[in-house]
C-alpha atoms as a PDB file:
ATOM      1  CA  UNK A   1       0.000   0.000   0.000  1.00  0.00           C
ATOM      2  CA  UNK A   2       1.579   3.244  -0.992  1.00  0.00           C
ATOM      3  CA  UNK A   3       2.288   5.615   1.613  1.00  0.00           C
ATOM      4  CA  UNK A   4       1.266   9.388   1.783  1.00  0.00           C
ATOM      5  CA  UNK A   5       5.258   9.790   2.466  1.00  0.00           C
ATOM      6  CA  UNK A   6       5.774   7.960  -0.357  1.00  0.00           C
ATOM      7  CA  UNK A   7       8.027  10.292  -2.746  1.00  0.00           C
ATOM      8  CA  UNK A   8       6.144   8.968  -6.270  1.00  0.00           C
ATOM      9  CA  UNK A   9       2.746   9.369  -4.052  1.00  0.00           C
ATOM     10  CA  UNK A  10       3.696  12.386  -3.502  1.00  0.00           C
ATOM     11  CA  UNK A  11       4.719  13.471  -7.141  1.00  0.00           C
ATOM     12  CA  UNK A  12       1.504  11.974  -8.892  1.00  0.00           C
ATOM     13  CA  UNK A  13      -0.606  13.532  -6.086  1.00  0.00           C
ATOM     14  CA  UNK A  14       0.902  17.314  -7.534  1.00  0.00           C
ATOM     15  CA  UNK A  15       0.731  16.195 -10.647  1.00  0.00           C
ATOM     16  CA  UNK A  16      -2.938  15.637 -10.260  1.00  0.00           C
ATOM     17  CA  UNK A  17      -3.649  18.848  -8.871  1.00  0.00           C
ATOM     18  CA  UNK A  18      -1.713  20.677 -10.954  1.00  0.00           C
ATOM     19  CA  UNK A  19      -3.787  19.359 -13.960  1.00  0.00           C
ATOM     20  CA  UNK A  20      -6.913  20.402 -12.349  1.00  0.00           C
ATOM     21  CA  UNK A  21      -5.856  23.700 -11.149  1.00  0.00           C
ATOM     22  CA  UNK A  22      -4.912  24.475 -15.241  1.00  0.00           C
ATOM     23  CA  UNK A  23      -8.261  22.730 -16.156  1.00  0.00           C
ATOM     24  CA  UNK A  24     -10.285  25.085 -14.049  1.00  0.00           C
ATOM     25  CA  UNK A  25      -8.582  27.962 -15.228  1.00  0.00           C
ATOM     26  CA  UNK A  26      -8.820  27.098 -18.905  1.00  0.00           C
ATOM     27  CA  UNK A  27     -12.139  25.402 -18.684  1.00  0.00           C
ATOM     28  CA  UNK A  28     -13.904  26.395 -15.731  1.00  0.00           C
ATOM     29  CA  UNK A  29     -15.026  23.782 -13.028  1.00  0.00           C
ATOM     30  CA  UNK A  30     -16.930  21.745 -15.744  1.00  0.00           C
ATOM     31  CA  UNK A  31     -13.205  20.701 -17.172  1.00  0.00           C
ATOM     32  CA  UNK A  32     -12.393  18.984 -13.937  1.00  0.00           C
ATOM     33  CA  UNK A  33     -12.958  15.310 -14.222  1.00  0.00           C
ATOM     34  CA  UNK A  34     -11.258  12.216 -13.368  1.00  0.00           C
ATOM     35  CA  UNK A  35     -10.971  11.531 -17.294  1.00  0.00           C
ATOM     36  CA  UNK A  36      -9.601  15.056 -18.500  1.00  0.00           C
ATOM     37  CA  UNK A  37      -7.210  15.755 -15.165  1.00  0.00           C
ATOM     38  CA  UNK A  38      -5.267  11.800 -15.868  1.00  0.00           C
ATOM     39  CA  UNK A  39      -4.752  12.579 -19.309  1.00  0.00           C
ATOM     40  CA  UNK A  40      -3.461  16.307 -18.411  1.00  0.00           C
ATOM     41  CA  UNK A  41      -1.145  15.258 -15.659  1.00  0.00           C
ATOM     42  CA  UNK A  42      -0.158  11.942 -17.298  1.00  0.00           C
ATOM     43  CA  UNK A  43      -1.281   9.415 -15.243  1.00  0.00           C
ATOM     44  CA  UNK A  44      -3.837   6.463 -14.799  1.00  0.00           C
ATOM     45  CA  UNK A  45      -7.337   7.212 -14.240  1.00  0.00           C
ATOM     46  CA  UNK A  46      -6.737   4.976 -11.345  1.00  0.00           C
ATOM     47  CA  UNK A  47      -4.499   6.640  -9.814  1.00  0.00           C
ATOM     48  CA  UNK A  48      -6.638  10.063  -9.879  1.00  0.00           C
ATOM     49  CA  UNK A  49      -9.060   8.175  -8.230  1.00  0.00           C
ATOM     50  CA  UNK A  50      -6.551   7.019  -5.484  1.00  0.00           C
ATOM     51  CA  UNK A  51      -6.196  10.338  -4.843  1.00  0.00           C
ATOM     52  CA  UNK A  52      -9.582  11.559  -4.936  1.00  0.00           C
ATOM     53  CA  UNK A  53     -12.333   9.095  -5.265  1.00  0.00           C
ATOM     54  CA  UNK A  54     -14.909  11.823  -6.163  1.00  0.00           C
ATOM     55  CA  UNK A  55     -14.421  15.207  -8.710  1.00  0.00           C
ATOM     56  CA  UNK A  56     -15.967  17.659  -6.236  1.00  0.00           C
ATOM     57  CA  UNK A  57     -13.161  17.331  -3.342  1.00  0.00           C
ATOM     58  CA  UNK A  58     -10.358  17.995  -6.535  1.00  0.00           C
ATOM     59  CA  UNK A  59     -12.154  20.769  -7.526  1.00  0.00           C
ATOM     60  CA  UNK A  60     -12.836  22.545  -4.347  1.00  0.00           C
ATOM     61  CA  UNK A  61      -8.967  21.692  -3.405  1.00  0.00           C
ATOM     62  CA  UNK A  62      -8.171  22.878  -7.006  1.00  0.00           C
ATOM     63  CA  UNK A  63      -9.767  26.126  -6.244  1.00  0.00           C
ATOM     64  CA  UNK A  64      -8.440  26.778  -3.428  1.00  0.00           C
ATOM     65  CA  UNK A  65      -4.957  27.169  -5.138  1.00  0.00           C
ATOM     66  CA  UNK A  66      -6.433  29.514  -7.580  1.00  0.00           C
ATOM     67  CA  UNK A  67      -7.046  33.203  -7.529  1.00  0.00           C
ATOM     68  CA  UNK A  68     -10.527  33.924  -7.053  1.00  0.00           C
ATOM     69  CA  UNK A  69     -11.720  36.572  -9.157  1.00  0.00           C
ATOM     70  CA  UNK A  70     -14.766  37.142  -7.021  1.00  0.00           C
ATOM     71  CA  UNK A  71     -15.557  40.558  -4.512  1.00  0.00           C
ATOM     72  CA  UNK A  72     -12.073  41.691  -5.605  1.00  0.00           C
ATOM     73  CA  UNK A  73     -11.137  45.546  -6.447  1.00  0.00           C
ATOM     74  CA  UNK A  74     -14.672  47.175  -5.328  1.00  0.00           C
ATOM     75  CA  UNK A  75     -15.199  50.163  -7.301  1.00  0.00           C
ATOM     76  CA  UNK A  76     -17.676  53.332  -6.764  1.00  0.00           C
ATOM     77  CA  UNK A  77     -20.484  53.381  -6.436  1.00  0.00           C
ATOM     78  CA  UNK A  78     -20.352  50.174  -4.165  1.00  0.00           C
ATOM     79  CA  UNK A  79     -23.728  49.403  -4.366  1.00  0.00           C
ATOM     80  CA  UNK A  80     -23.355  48.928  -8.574  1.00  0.00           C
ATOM     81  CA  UNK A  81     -20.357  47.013  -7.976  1.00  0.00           C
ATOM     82  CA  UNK A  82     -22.028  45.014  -5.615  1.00  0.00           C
ATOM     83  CA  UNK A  83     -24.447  44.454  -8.428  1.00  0.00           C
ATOM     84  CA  UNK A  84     -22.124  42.934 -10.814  1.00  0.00           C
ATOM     85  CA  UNK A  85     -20.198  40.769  -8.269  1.00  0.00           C
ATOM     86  CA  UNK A  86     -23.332  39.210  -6.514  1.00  0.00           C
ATOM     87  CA  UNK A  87     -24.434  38.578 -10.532  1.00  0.00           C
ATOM     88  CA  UNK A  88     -21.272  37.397 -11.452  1.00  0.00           C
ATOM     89  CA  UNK A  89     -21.375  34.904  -8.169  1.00  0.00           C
ATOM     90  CA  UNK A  90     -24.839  33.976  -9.264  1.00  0.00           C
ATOM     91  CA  UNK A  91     -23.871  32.880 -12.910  1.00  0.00           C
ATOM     92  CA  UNK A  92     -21.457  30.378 -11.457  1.00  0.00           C
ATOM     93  CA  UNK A  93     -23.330  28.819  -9.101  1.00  0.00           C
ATOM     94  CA  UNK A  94     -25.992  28.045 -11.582  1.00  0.00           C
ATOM     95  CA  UNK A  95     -23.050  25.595 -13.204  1.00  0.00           C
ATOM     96  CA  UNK A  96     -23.801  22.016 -11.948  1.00  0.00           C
ATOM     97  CA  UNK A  97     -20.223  21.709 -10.683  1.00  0.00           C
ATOM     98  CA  UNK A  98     -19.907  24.949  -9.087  1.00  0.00           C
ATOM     99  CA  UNK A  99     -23.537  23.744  -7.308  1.00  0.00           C
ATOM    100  CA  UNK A 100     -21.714  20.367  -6.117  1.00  0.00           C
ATOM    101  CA  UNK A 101     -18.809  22.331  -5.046  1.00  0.00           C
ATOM    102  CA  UNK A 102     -20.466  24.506  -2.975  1.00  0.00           C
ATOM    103  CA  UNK A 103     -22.974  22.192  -1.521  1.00  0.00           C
ATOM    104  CA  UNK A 104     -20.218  19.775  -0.651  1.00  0.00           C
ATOM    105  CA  UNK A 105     -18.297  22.993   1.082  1.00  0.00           C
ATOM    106  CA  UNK A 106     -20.892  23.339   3.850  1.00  0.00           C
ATOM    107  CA  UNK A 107     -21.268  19.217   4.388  1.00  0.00           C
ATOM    108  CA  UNK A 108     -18.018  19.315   6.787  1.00  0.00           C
ATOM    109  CA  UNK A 109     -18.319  15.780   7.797  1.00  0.00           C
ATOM    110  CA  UNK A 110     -16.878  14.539   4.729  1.00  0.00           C
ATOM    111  CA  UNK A 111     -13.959  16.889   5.539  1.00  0.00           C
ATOM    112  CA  UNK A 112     -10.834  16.015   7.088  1.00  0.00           C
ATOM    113  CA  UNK A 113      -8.878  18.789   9.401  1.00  0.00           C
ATOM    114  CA  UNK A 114      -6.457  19.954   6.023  1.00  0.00           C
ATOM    115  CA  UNK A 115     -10.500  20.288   3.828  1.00  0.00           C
ATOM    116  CA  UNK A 116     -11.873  22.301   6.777  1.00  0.00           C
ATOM    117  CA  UNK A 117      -8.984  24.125   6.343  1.00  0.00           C
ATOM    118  CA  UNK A 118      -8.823  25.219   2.797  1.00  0.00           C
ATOM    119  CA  UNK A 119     -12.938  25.939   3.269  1.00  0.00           C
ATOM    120  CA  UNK A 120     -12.171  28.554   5.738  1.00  0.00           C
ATOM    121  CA  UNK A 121      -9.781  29.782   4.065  1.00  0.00           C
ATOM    122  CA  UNK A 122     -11.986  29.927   1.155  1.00  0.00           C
ATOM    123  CA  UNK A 123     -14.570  31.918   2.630  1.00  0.00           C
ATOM    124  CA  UNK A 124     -12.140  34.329   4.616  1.00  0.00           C
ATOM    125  CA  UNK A 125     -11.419  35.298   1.566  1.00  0.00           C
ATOM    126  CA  UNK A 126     -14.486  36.322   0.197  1.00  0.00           C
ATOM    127  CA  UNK A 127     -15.438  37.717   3.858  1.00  0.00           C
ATOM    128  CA  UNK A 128     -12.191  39.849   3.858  1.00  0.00           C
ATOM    129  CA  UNK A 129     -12.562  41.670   0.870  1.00  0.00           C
ATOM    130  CA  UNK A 130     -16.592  41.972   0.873  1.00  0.00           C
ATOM    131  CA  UNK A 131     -16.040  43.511   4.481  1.00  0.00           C
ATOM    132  CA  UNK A 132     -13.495  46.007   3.615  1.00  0.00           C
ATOM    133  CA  UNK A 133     -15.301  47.009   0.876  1.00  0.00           C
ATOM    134  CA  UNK A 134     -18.192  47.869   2.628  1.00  0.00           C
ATOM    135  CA  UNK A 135     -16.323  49.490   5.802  1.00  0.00           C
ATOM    136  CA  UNK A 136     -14.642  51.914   3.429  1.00  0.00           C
ATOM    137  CA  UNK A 137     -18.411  52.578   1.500  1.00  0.00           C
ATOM    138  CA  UNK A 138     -19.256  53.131   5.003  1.00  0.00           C
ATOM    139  CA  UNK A 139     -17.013  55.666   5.271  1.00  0.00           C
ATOM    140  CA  UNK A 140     -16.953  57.099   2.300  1.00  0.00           C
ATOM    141  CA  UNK A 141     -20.776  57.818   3.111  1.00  0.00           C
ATOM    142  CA  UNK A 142     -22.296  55.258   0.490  1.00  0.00           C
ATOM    143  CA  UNK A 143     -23.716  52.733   3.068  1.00  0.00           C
ATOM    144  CA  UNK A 144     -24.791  52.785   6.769  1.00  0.00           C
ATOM    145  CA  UNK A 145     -24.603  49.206   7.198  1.00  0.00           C
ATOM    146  CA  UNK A 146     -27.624  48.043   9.853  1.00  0.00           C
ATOM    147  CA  UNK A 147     -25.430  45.217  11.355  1.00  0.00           C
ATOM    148  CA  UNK A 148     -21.895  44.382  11.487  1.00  0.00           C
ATOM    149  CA  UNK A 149     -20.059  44.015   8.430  1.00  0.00           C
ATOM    150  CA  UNK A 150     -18.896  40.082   8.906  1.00  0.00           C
ATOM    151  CA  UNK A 151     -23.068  39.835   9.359  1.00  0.00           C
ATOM    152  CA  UNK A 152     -23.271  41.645   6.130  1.00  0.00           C
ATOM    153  CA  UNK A 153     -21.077  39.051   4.459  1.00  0.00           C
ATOM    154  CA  UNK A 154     -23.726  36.378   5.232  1.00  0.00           C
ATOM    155  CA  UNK A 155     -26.559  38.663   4.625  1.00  0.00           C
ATOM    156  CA  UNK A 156     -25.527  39.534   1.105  1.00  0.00           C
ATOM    157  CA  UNK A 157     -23.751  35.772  -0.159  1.00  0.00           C
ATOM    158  CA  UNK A 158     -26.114  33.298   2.113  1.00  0.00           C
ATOM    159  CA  UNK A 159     -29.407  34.095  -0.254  1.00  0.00           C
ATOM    160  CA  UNK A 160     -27.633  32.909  -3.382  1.00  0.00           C
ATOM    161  CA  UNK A 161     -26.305  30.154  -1.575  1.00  0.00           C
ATOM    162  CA  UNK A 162     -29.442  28.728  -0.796  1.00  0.00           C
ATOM    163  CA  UNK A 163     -31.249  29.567  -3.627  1.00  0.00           C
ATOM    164  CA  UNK A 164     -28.564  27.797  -5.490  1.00  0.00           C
ATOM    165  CA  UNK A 165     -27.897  25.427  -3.379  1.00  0.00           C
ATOM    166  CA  UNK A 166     -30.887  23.708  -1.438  1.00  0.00           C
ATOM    167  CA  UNK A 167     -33.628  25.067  -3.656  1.00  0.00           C
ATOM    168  CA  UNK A 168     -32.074  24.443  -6.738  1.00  0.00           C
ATOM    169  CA  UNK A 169     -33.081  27.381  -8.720  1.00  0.00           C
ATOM    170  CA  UNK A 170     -32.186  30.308 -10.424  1.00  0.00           C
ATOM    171  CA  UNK A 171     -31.007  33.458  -8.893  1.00  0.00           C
ATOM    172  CA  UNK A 172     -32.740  36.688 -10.016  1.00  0.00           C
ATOM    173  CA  UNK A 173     -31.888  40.110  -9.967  1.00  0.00           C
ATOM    174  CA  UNK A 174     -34.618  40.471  -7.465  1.00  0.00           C
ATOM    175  CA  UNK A 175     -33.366  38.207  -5.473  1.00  0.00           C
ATOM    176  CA  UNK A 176     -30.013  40.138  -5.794  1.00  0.00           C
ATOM    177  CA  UNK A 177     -31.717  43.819  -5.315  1.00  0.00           C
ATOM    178  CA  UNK A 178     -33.205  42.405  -2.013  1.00  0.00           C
ATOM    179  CA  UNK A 179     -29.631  41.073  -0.417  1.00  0.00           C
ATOM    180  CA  UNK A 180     -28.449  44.347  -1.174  1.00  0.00           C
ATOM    181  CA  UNK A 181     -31.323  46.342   0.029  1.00  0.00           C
ATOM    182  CA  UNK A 182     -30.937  44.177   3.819  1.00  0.00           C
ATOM    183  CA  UNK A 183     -27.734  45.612   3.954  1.00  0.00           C
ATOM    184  CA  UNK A 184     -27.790  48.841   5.105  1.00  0.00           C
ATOM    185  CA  UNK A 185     -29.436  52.795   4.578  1.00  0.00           C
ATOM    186  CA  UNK A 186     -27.752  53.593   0.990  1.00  0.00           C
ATOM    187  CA  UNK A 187     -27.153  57.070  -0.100  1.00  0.00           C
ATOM    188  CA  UNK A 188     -29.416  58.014  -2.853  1.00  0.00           C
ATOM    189  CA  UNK A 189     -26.218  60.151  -4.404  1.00  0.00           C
ATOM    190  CA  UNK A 190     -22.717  58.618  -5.455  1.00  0.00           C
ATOM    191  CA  UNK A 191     -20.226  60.129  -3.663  1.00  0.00           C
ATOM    192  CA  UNK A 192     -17.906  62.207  -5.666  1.00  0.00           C
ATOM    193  CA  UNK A 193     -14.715  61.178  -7.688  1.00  0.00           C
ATOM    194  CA  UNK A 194     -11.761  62.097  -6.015  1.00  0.00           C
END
């Protein structure tokens, strides 16, 4: 039995990764299978599946090696770039993959510690850079935000989640609107270019 010390357990285990990190760059989460990552990091289809018996763990550990593009470089207005973030967010999780990665995120007992890990790590991501986003709209007089801004976070991502996720349907701009709306007061006028 081959040994997670094992130096060629090791190697084929990057290898595999590798593969699928490039895969989901170049072709999105949908590129990610046991077929398409052997082929890409030359190895058995076997031994991918040694590795990881099921797609969705590879992809969610895939991802979390990647840059994620989402909540990143707010822009002003907030509220409009808001908007196109929560839409963009939305238009992935309507991907079947995306859906199995996400729903297999929050079902933490098929985690080990190192999973947990990268899921935290995941979401502190998106957390950190929605929250500073909307602490400096806060300040720049865009947003009085009704609860704390880590709430926020949950308030404005947890609706598509579930929508997505354990209803299994679309996410509307309504939908969107009314995340938004729970946030906070928002100023009617932009606040001006500096």
């Amino acid at each position: 039995m081959t040994s997670d010390k094992d130096p060629r357990f090791l190697r084929s285990r990057e290898a595999i990764l590798n593969a699928a990190r490039q895969l989901l760059l170049e072709g999105g989460p949908g590129a990610v299978t046991h077929a398409q990552v052997a082929e890409r990091a030359g190895v058995g289809r076997a031994t991918v599946y040694r590795h990881w018996p099921q797609a969705a763990p590879l992809l969610v550990e895939a991802m979390s090696t990647v840059p994620l593009p989402f909540l990143d470089e707010p822009t002003s207005p907030i509220r409009d770039w808001l908007q196109r973030e929560l839409a963009s967010i939305a238009q992935e999780l309507e991907l079947d993959n995306v859906r199995a990665v996400c729903t297999t995120l929050a079902n933490t007992s098929l985690w080990d510690e190192g999973m947990d890990t990268r899921r935290a790590q995941f979401a502190g991501i998106i957390a950190d850079r929605l929250v500073i986003a909307l602490d400096e709209a806060q300040a720049r007089g865009e947003l009085t935000l009704t609860l704390a801004s880590r709430d926020a976070v949950s308030l404005a991502i947890g609706p598509l989640y579930y929508r997505s996720t354990i209803e299994r349907a679309p996410i509307d701009h309504t939908l969107i609107e009314a995340a938004i709306t729970a946030l906070g007061a928002w100023s009617a006028e932009p606040p001006l270019s500096s």
